[in-house]
PDB file of N, CA and C in Angstrom:
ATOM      1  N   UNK A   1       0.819  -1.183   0.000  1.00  0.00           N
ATOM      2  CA  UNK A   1       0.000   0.000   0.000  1.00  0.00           C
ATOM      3  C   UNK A   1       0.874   1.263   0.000  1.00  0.00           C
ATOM      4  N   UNK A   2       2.080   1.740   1.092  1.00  0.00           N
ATOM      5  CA  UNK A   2       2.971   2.727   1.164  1.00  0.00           C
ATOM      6  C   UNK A   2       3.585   2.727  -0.386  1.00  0.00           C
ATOM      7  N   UNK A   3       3.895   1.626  -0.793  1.00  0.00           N
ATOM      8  CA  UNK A   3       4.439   1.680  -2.091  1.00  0.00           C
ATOM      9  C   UNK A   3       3.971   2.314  -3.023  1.00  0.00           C
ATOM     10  N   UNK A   4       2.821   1.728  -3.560  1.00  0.00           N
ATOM     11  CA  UNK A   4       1.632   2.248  -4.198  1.00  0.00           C
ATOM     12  C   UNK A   4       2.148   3.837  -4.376  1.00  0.00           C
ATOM     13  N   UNK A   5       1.894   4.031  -2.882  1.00  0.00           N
ATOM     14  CA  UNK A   5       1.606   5.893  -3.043  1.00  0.00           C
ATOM     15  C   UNK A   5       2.324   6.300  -3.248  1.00  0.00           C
ATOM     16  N   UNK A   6       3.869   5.690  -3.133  1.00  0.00           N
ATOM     17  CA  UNK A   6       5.121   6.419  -3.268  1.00  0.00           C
ATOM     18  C   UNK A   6       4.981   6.279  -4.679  1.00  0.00           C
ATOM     19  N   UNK A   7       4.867   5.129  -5.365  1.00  0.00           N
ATOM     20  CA  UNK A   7       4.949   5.102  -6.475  1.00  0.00           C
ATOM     21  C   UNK A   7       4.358   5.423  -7.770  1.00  0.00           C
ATOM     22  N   UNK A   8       3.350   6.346  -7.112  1.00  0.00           N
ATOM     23  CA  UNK A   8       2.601   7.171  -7.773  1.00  0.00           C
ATOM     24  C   UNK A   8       2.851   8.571  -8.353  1.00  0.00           C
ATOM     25  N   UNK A   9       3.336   9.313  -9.491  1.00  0.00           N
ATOM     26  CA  UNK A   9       3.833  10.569  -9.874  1.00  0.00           C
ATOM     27  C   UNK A   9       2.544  11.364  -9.693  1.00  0.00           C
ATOM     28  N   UNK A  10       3.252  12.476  -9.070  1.00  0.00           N
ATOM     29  CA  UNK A  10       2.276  13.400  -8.772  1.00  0.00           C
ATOM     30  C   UNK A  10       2.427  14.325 -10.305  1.00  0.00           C
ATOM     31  N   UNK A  11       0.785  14.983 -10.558  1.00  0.00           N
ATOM     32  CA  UNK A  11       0.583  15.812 -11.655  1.00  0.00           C
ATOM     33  C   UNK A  11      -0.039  16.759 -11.450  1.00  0.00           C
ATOM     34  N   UNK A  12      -0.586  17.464 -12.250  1.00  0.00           N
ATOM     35  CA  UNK A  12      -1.342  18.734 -11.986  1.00  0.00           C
ATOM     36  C   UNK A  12      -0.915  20.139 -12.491  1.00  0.00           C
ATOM     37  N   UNK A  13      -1.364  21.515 -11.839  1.00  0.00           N
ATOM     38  CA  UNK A  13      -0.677  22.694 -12.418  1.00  0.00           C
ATOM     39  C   UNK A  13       0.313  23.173 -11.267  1.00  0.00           C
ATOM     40  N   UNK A  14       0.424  22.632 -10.270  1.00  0.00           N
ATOM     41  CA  UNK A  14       0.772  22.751  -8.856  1.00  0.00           C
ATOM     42  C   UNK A  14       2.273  21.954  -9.288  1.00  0.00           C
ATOM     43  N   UNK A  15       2.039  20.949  -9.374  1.00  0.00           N
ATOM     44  CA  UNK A  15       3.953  20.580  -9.963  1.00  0.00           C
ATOM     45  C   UNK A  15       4.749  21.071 -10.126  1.00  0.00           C
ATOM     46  N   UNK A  16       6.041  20.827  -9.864  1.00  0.00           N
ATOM     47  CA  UNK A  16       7.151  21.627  -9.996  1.00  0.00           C
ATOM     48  C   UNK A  16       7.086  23.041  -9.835  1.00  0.00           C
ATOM     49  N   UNK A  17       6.264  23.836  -9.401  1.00  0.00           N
ATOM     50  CA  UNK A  17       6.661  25.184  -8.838  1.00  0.00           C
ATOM     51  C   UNK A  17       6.986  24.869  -7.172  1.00  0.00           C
ATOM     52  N   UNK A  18       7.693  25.765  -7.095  1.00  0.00           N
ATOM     53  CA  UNK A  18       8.157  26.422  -5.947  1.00  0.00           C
ATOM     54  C   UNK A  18       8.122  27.822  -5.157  1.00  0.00           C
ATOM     55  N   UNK A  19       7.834  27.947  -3.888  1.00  0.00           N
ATOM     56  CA  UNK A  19       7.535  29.271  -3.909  1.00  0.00           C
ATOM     57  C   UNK A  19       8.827  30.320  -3.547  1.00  0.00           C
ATOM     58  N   UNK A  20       8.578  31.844  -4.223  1.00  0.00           N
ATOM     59  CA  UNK A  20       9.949  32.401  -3.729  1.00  0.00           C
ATOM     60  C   UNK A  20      10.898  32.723  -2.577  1.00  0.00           C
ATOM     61  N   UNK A  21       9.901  32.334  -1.419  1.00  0.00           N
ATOM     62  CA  UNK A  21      10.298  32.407  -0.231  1.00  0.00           C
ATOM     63  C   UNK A  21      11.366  31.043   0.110  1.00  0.00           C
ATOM     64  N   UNK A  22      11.269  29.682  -0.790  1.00  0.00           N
ATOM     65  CA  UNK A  22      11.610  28.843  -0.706  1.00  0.00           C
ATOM     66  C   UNK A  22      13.510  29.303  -0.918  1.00  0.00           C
ATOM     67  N   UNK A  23      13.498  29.799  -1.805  1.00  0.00           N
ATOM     68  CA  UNK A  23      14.735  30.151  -2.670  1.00  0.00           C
ATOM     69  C   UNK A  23      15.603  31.203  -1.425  1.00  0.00           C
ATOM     70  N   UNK A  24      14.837  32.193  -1.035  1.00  0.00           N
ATOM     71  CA  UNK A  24      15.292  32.921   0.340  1.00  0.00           C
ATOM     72  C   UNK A  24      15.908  32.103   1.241  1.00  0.00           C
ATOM     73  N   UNK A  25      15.046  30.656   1.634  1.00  0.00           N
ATOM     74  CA  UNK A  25      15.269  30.003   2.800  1.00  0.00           C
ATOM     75  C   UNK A  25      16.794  29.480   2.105  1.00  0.00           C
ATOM     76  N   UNK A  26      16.648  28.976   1.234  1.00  0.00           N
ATOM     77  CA  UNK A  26      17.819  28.244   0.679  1.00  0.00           C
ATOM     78  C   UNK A  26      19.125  29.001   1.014  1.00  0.00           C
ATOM     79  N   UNK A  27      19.242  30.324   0.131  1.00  0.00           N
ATOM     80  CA  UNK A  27      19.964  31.080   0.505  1.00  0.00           C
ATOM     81  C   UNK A  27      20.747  32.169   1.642  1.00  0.00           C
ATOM     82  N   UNK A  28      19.674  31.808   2.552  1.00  0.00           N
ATOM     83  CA  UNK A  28      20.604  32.012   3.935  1.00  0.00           C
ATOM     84  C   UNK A  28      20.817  31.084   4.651  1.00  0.00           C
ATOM     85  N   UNK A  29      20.525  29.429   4.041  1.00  0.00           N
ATOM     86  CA  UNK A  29      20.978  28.759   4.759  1.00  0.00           C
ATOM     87  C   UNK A  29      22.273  28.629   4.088  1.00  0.00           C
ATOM     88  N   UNK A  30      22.890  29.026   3.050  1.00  0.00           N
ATOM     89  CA  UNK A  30      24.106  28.557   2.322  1.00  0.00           C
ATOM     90  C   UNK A  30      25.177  29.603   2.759  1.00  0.00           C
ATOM     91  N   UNK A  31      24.526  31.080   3.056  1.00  0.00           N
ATOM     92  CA  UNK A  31      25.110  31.969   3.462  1.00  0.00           C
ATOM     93  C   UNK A  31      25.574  31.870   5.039  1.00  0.00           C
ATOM     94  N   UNK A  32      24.537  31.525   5.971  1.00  0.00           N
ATOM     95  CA  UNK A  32      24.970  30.988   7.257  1.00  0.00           C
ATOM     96  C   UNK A  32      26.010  29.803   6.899  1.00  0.00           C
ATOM     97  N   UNK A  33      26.031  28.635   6.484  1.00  0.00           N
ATOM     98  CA  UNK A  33      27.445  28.004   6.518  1.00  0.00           C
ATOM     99  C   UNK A  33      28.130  28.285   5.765  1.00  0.00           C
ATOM    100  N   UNK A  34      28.039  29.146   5.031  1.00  0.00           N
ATOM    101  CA  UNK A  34      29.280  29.535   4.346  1.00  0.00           C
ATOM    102  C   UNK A  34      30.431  30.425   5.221  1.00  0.00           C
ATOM    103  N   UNK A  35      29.389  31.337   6.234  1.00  0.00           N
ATOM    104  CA  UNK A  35      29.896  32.041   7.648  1.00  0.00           C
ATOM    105  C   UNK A  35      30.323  31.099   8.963  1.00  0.00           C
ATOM    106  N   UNK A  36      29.777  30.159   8.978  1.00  0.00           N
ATOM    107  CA  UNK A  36      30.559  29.226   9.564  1.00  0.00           C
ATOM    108  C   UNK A  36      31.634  28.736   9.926  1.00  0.00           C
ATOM    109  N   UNK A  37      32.013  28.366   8.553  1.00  0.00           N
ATOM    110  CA  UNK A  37      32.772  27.206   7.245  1.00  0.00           C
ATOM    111  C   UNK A  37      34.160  28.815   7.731  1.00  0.00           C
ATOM    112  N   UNK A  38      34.049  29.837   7.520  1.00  0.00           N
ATOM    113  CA  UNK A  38      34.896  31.001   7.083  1.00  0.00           C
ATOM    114  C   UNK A  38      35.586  31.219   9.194  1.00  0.00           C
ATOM    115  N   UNK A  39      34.480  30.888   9.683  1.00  0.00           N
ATOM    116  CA  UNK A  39      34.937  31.256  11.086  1.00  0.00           C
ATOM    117  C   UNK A  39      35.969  30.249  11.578  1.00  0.00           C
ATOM    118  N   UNK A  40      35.281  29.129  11.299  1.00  0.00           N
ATOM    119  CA  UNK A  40      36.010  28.049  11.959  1.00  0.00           C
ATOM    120  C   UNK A  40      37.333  27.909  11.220  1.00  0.00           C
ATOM    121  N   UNK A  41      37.418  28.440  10.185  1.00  0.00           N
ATOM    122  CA  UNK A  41      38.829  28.149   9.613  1.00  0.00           C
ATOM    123  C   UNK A  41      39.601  29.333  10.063  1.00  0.00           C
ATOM    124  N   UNK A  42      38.903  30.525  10.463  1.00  0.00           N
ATOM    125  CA  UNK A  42      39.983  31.119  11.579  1.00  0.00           C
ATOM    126  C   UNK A  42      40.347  30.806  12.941  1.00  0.00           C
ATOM    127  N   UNK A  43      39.333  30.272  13.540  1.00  0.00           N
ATOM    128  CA  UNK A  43      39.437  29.440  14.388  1.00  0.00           C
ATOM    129  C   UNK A  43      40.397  28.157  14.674  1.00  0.00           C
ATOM    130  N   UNK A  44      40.893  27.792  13.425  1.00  0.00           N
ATOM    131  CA  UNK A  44      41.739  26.488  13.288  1.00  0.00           C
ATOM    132  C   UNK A  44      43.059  26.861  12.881  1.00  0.00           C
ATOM    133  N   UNK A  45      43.279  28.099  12.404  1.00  0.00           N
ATOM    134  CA  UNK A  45      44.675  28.499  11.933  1.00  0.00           C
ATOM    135  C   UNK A  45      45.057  29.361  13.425  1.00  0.00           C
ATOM    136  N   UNK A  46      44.194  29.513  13.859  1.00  0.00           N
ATOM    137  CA  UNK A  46      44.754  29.848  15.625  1.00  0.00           C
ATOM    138  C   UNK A  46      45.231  29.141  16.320  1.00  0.00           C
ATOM    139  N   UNK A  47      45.374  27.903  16.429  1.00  0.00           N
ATOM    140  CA  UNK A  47      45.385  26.361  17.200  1.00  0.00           C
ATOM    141  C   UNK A  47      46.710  26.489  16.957  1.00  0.00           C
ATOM    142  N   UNK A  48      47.333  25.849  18.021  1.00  0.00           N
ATOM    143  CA  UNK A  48      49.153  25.374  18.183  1.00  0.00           C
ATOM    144  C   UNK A  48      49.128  24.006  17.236  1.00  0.00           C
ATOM    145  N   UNK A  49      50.593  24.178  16.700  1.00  0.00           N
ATOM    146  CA  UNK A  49      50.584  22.613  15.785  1.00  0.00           C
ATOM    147  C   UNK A  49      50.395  21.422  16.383  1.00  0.00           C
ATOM    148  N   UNK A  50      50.704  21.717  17.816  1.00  0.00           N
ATOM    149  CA  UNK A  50      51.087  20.508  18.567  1.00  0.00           C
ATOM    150  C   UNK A  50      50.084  20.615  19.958  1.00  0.00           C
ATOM    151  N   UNK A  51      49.798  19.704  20.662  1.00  0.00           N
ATOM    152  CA  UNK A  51      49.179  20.435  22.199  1.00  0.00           C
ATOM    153  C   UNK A  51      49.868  19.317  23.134  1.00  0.00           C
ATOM    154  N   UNK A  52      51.436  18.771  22.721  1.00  0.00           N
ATOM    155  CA  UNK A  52      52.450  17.798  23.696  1.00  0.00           C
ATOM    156  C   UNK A  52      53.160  18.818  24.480  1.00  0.00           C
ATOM    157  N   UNK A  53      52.780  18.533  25.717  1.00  0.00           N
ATOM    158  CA  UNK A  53      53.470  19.436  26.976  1.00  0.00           C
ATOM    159  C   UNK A  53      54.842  19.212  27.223  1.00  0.00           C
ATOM    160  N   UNK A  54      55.418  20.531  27.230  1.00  0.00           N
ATOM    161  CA  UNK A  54      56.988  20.368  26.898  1.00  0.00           C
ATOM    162  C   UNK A  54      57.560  20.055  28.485  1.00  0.00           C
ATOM    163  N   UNK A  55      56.685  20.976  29.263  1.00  0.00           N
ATOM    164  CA  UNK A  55      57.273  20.692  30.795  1.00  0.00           C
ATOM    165  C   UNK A  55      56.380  20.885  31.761  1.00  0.00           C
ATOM    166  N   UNK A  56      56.128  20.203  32.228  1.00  0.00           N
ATOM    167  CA  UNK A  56      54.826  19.843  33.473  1.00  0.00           C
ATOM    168  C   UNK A  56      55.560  20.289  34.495  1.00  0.00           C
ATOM    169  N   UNK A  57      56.403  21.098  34.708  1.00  0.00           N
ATOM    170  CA  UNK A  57      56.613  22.386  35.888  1.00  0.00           C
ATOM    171  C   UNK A  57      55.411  23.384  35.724  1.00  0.00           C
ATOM    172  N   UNK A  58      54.995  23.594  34.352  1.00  0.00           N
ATOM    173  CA  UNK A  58      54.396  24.656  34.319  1.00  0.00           C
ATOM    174  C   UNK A  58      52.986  24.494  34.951  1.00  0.00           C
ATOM    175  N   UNK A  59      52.300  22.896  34.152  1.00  0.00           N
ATOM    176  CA  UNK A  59      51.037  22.720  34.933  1.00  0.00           C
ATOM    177  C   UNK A  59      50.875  22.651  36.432  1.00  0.00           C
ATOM    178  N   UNK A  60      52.314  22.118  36.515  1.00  0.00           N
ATOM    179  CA  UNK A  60      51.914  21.740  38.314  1.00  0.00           C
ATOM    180  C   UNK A  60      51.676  23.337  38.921  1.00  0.00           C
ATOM    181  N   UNK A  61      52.626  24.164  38.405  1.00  0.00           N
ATOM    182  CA  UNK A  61      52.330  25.332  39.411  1.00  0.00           C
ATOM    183  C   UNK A  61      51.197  25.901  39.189  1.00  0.00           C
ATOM    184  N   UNK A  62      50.691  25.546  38.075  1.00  0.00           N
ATOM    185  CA  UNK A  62      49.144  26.135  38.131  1.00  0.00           C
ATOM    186  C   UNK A  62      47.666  25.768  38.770  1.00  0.00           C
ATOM    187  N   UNK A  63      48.667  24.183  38.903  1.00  0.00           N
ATOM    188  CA  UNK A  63      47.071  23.300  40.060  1.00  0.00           C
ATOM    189  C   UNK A  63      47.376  23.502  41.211  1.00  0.00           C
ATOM    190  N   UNK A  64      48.287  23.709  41.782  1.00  0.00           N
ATOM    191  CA  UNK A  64      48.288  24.570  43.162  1.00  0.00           C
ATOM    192  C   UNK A  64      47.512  25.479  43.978  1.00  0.00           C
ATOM    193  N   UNK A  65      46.645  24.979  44.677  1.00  0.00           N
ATOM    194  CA  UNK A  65      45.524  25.351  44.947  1.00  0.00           C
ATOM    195  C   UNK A  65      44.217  25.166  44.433  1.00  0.00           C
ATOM    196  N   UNK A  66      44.153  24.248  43.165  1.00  0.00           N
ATOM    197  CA  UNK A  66      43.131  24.272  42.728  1.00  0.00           C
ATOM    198  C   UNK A  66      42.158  23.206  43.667  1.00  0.00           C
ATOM    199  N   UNK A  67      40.771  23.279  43.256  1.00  0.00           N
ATOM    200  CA  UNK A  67      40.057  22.900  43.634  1.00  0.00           C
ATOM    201  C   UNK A  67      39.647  21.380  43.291  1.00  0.00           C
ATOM    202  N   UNK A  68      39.729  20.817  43.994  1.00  0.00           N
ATOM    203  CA  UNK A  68      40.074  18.440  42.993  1.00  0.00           C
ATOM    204  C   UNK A  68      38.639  18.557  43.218  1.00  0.00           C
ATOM    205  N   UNK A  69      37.214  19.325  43.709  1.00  0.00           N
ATOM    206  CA  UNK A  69      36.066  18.805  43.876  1.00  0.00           C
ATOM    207  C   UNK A  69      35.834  17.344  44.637  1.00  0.00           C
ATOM    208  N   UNK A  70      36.611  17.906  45.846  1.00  0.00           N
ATOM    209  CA  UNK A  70      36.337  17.018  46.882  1.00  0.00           C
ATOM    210  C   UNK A  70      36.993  15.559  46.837  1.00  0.00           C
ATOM    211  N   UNK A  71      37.901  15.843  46.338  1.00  0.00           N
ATOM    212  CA  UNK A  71      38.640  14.757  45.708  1.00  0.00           C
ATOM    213  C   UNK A  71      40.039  15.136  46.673  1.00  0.00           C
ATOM    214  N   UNK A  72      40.518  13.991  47.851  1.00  0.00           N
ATOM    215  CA  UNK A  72      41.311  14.582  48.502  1.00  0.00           C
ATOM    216  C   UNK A  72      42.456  14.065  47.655  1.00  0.00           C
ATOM    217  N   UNK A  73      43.951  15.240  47.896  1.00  0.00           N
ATOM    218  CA  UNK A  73      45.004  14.512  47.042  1.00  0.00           C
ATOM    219  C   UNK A  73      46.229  14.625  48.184  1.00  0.00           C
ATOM    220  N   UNK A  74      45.881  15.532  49.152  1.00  0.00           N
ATOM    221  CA  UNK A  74      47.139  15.074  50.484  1.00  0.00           C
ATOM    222  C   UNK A  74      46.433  14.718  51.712  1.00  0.00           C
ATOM    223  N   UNK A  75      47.085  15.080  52.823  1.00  0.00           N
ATOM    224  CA  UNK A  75      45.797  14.584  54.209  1.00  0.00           C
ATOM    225  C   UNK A  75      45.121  15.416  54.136  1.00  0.00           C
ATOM    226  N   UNK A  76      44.297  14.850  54.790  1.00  0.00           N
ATOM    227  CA  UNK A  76      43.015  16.070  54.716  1.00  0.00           C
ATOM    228  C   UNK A  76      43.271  16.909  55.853  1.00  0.00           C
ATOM    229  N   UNK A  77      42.854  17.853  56.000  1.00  0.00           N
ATOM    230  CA  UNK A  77      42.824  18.866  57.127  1.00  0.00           C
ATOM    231  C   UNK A  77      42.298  18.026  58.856  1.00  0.00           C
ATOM    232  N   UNK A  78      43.534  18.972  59.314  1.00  0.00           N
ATOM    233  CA  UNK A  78      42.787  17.972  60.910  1.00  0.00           C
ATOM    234  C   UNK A  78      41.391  19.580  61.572  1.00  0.00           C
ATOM    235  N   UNK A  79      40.492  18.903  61.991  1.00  0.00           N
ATOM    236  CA  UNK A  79      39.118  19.455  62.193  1.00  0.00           C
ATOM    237  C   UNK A  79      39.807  20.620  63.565  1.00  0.00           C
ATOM    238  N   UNK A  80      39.239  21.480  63.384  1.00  0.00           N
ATOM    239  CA  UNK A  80      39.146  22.548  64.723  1.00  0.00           C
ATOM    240  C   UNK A  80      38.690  21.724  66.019  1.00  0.00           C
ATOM    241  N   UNK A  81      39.217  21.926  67.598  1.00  0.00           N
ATOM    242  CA  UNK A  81      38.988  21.499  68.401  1.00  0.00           C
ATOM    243  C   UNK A  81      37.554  22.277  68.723  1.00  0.00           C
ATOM    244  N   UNK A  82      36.747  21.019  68.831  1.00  0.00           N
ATOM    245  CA  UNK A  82      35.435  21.741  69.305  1.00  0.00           C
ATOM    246  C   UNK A  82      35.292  21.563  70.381  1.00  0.00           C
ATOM    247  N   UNK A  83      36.009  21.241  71.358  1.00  0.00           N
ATOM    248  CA  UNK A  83      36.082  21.259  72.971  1.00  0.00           C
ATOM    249  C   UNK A  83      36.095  22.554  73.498  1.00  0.00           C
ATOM    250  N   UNK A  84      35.280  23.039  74.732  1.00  0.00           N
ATOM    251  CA  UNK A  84      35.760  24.776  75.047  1.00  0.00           C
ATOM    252  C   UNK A  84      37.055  24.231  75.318  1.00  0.00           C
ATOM    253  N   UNK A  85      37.754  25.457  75.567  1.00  0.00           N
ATOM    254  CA  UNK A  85      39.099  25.224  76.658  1.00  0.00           C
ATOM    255  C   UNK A  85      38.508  25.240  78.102  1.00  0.00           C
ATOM    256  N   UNK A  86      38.921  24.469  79.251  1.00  0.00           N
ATOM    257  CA  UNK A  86      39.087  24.559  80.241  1.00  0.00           C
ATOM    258  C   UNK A  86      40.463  24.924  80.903  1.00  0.00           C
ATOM    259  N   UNK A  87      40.354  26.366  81.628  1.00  0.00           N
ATOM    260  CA  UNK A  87      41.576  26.553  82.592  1.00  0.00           C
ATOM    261  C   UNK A  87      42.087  25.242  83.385  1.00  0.00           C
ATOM    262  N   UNK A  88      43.547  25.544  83.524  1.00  0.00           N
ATOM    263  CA  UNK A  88      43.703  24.660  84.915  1.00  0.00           C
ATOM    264  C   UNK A  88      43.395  25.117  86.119  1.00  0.00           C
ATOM    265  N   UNK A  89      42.855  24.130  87.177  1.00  0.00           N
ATOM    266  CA  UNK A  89      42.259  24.647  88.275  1.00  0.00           C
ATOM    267  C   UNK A  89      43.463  24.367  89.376  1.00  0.00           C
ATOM    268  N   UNK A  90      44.871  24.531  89.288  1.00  0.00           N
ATOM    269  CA  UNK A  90      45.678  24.145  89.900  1.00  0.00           C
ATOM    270  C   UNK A  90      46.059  25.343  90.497  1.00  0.00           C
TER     271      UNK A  90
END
């Protein structure tokens, strides 16, 4: 049955036109990637040839202090004494 209908040529006076708004759509969609297509290739001649780290002195000093998201990487902190102080009564 799907066949059928596919396989049926459509006729009429309605055929093969298109409307001019169609031709608009077309053309700013070719114009948007063509602006794309033009960015990203500045985008790519910006890029280093290489991204192999020459010396991991540099990263380390920059994770220094960073934040691991709770992810401990030395001891963890020892907790504040929550005891009051008591004087000596001596």
């Amino acid at each position: 049955m799907i066949v059928s209908i596919l396989a049926q040529q459509p006729t009429g006076p309605e055929f093969g036109k298109s409307s001019p708004i169609g031709l608009v759509i077309l053309v700013a969609l070719l114009v948007g990637t063509a602006l794309l297509i033009w960015s990203m290739n500045k985008k790519i001649k910006r890029l280093p040839a290489t991204f192999e780290k020459g010396d991991p002195a540099l990263d380390q000093a920059l994770d220094e202090g960073t934040d691991r998201g709770g992810i401990a990487t030395s001891t963890p902190p020892k907790p504040d004494s929550a005891k009051p102080s008591v004087p000596d009564e001596s």
